[in-house]
Protein backbone atom coordinates (compact mmCIF):
# COMPACT_ATOMS: atom_id res chain seq x y z
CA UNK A 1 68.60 84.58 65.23
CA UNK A 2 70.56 85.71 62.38
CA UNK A 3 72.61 89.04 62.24
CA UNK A 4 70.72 90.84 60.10
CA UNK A 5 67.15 89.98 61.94
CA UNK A 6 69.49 91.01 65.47
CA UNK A 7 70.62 94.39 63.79
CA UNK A 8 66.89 94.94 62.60
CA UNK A 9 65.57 94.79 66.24
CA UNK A 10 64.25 97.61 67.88
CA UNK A 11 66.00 98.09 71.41
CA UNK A 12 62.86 97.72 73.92
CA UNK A 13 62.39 97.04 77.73
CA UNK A 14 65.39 95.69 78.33
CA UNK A 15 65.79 93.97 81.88
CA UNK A 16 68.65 96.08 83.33
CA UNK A 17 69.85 95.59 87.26
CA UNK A 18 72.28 97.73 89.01
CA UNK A 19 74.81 95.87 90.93
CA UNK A 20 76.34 97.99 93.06
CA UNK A 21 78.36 97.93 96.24
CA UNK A 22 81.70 99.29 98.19
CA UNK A 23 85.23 99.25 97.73
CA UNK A 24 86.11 95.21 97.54
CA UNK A 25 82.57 93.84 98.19
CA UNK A 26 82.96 91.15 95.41
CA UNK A 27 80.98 93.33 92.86
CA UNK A 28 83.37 91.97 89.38
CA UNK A 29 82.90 88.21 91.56
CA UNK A 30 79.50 88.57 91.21
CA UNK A 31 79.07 89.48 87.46
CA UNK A 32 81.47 86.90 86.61
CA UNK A 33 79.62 84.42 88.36
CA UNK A 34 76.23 85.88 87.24
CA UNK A 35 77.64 85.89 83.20
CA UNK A 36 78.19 81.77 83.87
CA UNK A 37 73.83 81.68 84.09
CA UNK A 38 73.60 83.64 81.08
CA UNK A 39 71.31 81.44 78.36
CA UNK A 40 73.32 80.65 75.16
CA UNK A 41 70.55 82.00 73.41
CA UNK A 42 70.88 85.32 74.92
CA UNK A 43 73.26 88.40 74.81
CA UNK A 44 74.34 90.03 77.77
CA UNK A 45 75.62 93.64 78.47
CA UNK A 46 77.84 94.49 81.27
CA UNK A 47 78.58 98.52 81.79
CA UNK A 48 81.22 98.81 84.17
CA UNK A 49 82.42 102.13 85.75
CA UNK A 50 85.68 102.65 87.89
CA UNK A 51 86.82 105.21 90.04
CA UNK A 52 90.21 105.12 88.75
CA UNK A 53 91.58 106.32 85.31
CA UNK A 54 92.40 103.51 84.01
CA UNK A 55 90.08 101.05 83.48
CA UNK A 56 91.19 97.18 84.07
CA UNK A 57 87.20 95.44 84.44
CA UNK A 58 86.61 95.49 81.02
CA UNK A 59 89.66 93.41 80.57
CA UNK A 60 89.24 90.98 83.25
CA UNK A 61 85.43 90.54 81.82
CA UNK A 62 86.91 90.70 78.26
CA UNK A 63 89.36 88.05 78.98
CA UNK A 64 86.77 85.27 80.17
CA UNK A 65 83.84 85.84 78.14
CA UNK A 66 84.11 87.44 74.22
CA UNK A 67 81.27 89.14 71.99
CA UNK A 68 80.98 85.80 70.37
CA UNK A 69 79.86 83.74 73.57
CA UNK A 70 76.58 86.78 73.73
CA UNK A 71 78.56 89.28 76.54
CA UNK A 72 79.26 92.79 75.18
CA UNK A 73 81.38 94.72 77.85
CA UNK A 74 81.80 98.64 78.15
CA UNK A 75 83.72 100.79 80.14
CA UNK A 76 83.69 104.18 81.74
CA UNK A 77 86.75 105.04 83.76
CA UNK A 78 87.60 108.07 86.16
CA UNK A 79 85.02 108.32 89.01
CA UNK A 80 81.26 108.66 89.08
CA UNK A 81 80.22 108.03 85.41
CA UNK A 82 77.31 109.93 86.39
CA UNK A 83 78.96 113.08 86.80
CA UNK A 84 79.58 115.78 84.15
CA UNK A 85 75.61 116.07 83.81
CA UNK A 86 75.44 111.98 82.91
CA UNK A 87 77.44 112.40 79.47
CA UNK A 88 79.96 110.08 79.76
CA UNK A 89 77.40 107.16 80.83
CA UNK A 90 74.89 108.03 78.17
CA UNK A 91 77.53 108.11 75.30
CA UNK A 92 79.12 104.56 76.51
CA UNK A 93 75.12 103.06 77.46
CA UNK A 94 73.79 104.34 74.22
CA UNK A 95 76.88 103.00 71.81
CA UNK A 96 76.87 99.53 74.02
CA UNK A 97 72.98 98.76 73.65
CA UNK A 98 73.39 99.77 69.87
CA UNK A 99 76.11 96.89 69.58
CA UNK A 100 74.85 94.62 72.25
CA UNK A 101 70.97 94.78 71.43
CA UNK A 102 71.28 93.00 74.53
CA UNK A 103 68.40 90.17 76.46
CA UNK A 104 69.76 92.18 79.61
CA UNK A 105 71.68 94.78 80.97
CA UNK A 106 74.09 94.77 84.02
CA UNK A 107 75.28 98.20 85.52
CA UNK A 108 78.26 98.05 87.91
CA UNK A 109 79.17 101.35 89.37
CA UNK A 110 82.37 102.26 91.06
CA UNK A 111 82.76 101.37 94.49
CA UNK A 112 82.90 104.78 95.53
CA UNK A 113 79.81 105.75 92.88
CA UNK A 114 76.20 107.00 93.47
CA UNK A 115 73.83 104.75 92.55
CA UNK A 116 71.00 106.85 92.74
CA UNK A 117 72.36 109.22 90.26
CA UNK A 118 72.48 106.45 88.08
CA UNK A 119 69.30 105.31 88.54
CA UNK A 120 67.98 108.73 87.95
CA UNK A 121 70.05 108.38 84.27
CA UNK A 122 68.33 105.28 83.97
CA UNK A 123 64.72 106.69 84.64
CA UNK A 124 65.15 109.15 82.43
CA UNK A 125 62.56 110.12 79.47
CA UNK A 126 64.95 109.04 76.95
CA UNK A 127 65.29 105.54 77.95
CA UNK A 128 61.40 105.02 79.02
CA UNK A 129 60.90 102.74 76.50
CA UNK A 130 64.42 101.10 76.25
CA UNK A 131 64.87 99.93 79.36
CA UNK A 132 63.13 98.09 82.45
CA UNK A 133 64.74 98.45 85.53
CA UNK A 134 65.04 95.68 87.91
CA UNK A 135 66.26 94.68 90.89
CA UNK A 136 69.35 96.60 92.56
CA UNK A 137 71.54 94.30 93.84
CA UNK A 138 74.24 95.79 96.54
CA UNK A 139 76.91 93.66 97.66
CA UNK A 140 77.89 94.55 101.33
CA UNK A 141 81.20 92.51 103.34
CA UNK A 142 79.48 92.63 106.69
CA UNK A 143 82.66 92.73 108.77
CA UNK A 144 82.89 96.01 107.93
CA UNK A 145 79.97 97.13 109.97
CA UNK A 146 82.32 97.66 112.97
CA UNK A 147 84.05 100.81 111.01
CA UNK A 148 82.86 103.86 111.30
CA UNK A 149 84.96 104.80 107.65
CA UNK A 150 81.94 102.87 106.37
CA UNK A 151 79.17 102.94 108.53
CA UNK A 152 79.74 107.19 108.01
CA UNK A 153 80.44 107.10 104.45
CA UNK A 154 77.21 108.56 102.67
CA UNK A 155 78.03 106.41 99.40
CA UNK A 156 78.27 103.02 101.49
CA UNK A 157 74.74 104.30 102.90
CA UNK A 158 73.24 105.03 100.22
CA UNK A 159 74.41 102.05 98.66
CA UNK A 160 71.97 99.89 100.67
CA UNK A 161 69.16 102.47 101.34
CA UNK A 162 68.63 102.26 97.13
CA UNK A 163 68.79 98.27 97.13
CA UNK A 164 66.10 96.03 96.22
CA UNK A 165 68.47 92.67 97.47
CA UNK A 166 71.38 93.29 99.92
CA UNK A 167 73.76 90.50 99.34
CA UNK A 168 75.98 90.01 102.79
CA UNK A 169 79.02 88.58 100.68
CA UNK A 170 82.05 86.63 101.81
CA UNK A 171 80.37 85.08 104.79
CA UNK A 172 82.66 82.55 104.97
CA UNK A 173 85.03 84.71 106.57
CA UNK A 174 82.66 86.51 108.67
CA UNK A 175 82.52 85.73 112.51
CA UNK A 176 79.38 84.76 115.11
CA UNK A 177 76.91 88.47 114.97
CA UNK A 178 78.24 89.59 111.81
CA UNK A 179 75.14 88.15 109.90
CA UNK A 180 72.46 89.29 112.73
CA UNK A 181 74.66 93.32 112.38
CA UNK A 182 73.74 93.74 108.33
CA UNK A 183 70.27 92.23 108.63
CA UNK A 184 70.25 94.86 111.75
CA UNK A 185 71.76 97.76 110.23
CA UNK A 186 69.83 97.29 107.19
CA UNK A 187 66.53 97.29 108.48
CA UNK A 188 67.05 99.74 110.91
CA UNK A 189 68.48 102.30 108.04
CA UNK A 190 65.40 105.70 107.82
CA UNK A 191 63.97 104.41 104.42
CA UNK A 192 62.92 100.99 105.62
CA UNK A 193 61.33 102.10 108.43
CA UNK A 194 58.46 102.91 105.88
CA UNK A 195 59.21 100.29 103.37
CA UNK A 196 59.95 96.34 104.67
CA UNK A 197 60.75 95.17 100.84
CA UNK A 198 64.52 94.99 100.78
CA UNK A 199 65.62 91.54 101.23
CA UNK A 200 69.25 90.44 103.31
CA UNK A 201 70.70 87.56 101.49
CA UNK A 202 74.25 85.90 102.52
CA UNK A 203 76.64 84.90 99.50
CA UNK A 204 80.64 83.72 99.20
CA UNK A 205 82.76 84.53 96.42
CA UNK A 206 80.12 86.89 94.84
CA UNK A 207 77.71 83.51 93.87
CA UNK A 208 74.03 83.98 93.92
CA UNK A 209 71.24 82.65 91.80
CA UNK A 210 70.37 84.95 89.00
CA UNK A 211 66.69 84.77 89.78
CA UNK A 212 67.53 87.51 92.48
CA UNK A 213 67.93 90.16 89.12
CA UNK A 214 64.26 89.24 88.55
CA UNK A 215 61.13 91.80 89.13
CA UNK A 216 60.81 95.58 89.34
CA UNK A 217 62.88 97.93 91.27
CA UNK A 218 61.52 99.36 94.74
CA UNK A 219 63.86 101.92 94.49
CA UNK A 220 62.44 104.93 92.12
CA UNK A 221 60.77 106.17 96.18
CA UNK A 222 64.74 107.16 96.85
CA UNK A 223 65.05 109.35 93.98
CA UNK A 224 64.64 113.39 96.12
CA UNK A 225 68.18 112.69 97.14
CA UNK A 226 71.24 114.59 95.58
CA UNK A 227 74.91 114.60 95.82
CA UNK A 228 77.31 117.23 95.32
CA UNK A 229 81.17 116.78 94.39
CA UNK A 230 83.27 118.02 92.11
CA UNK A 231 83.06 117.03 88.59
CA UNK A 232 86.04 115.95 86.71
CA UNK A 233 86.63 118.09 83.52
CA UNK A 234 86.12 116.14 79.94
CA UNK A 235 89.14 115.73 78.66
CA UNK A 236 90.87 113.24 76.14
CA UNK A 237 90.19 109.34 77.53
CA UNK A 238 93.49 107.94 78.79
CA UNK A 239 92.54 104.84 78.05
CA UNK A 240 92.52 105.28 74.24
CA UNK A 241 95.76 107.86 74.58
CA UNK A 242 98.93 106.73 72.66
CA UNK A 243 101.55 104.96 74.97
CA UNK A 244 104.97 107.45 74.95
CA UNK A 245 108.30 106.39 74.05
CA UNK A 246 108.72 105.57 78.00
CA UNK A 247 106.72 102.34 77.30
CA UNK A 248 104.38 103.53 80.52
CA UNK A 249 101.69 106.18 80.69
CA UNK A 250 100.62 107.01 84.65
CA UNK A 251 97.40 109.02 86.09
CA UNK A 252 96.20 109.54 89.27
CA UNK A 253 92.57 110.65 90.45
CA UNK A 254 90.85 111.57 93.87
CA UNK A 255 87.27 112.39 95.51
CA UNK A 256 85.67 110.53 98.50
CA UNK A 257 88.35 110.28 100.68
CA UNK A 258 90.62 107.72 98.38
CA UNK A 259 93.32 108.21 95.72
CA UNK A 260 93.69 106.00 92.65
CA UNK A 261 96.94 105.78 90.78
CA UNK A 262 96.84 103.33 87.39
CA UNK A 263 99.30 102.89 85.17
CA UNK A 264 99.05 101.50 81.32
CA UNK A 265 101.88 99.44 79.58
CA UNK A 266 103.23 98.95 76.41
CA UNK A 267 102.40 95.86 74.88
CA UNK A 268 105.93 94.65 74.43
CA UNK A 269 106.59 94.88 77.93
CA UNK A 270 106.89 91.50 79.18
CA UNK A 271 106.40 91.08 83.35
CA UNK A 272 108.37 88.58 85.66
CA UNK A 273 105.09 86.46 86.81
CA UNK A 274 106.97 85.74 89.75
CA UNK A 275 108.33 89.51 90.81
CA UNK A 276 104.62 90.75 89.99
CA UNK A 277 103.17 88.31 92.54
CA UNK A 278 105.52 89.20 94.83
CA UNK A 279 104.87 93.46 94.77
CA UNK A 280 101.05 92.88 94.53
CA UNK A 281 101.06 90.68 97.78
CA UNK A 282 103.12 93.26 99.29
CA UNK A 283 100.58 95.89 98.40
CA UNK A 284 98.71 97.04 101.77
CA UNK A 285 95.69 99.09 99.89
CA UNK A 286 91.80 99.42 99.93
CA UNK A 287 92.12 97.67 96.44
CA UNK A 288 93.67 96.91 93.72
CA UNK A 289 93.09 95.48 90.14
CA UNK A 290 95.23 94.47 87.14
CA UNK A 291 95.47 92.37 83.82
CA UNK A 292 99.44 91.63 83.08
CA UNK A 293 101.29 90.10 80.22
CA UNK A 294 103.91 87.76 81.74
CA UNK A 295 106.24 85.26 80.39
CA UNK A 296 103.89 82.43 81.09
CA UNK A 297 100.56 84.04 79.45
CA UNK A 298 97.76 86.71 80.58
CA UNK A 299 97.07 86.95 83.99
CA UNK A 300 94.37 88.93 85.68
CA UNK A 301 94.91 90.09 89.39
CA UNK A 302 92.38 91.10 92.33
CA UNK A 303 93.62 92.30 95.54
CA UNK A 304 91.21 93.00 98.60
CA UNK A 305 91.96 93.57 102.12
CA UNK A 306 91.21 89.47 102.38
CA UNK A 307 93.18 88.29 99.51
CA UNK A 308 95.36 88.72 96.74
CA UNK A 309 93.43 86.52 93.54
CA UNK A 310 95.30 85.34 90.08
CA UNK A 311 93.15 83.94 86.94
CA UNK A 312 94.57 83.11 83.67
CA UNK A 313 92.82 85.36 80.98
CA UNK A 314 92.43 84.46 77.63
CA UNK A 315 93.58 87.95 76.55
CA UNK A 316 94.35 90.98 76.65
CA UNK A 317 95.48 94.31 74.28
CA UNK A 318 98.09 95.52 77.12
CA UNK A 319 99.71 95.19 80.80
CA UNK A 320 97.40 97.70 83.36
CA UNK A 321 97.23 98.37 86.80
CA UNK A 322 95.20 100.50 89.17
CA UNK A 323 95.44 100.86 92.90
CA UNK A 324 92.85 102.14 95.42
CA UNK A 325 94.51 103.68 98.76
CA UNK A 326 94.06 106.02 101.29
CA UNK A 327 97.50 107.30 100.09
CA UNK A 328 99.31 106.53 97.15
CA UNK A 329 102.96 105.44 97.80
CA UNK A 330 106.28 107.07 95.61
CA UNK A 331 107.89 103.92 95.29
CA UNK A 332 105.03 101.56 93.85
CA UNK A 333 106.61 102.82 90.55
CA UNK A 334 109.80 101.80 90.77
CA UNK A 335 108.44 98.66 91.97
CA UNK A 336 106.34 97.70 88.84
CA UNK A 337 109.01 98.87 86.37
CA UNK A 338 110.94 96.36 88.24
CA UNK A 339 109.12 93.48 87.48
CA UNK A 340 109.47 94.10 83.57
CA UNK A 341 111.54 91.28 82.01
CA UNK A 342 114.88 93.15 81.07
């Protein structure tokens, strides 16, 4: 299809699937490995929202797959995209499927994110005609079924009372029961006492066939729910916010019980590959996520409570970082500045 015949294309029913999930469930795995069955004929759109300030998925996407291979990636940093009565999704959706004119449309909210609020952004009037939504897919390490941090966290719940397809992933470090506890806890959650259509899957490393995206959402019965939380105050975005003579710029955010702390580098800055691996094994956290300029090319990082993952990235415009943590340590910062090549 040629540019000007793509441009000239009105934006209608576009399949669109939220994949959604908890802190470290594999949800970036998943859409990487998802992006690898994409047709070459097709274009893809990936909007991804983080709960910290910074945002690094756009970056790790960006770095594997480019606008000229068909995938169009889109951030919105700094909590539940949803919030600040759905602005700061609908600006970054609308501008993305205006650029994209995408064949689909994949929707990764934060960790910590509601999913029905997106949904309900999703639903709305405005995009009737724009988009089709599909099947919710949430992502769910089963191991963590024996702590009660998750099991009474209303976000992990509602996470998999709004799924179509609950995806157990990284069963290949999961132990005898585990499997028989989600397919139990899911089925025995209030709204599928009335409703038997969610499906339990099992996955490792986030892989699943994409025919699971396929067929209409279940999920517009969940919609009388509401959260409240505070929302966080439009300001200027970080992300696009010059870097200061320091050669760093810092932020820190907060709701649902974790802290975030991300940092953004100068371009110049050069990191010891070595040192950086080093700190970032070190790290004990609920996750963390980074795309680093070293001395022996672009690397992106992903640490979970299971593992600490490097992959070489084609490229990137600077050096990031954000951490997810309980508690955010003092010294992490002295740390990272000292794995800058001097």
């Amino acid at each position: 299809m040629s540019n000007h015949s793509q441009n000239d294309k009105a934006i209608q029913a576009v399949p669109t699937n939220i994949i959604t999930g908890f802190l470290g469930a594999g949800k970036t795995s998943a859409i990487l490995n998802l992006l690898k069955y994409k047709p070459e004929s097709e274009r893809w759109a990936v909007l991804v929202n983080e709960f910290g300030e910074i945002g690094i998925d756009g970056s790790l996407f960006g770095g594997q797959h480019s606008e000229g291979s068909g995938v169009f990636i889109r951030e919105v940093p700094g909590g539940c995209m949803c919030c600040a009565a759905g602005l700061p999704m609908n600006i970054a959706l609308n501008q993305l499927l205006q650029k994209a004119k995408p064949d689909r449309l994949l929707i990764e909210p934060t960790g910590l994110g509601h999913p029905v609020e997106v949904l309900e952004v999703l639903l709305a009037e405005h995009y009737q005609t724009v988009l089709s939504v599909e099947k919710i897919v949430t992502l769910v390490d089963a191991r963590k079924l024996t702590d009660s941090r998750y099991t009474e966290h209303n976000t992990f719940n509602q996470q998999i009372d709004i799924a179509d397809v609950v995806v157990g992933n990284k069963q290949d470090l999961y132990e005898a029961g585990d499997k028989e506890r989600l397919v139990d806890y899911v089925n025995a959650r209030p709204v599928n006492q009335e409703d038997d259509s969610v499906s339990v899957l099992f996955a490792e490393q986030g892989r699943m066939s994409p025919n699971i995206l396929r067929g209409k959402t279940a999920a517009v019965a969940h919609l009388h729910h509401h959260h409240h939380h505070h929302e966080t105050q439009a300001g200027e975005n970080i992300n696009e916010q010059p870097i200061p003579d320091s050669g760093y710029l810092k932020v820190e955010n907060e709701g649902e019980g974790f802290r975030s702390v991300g940092w953004r580098f100068d371009p110049e800055l050069v990191f010891d590959r070595t040192k950086l691996f080093s700190f970032l094994s070190g790290l004990v956290v609920e996750r963390m996520k980074a795309v680093f300029i070293t001395e022996d090319g672009i690397f992106g990082y992903n640490l979970t409570p299971d593992a600490l993952t490097e992959m070489e990235l084609d490229d990137c415009l600077e050096s990031r970082i954000e951490i997810i943590a309980p508690e955010c340590e003092e010294q992490w910062h002295e740390q990272l500045l000292a794995c800058v090549n001097s």
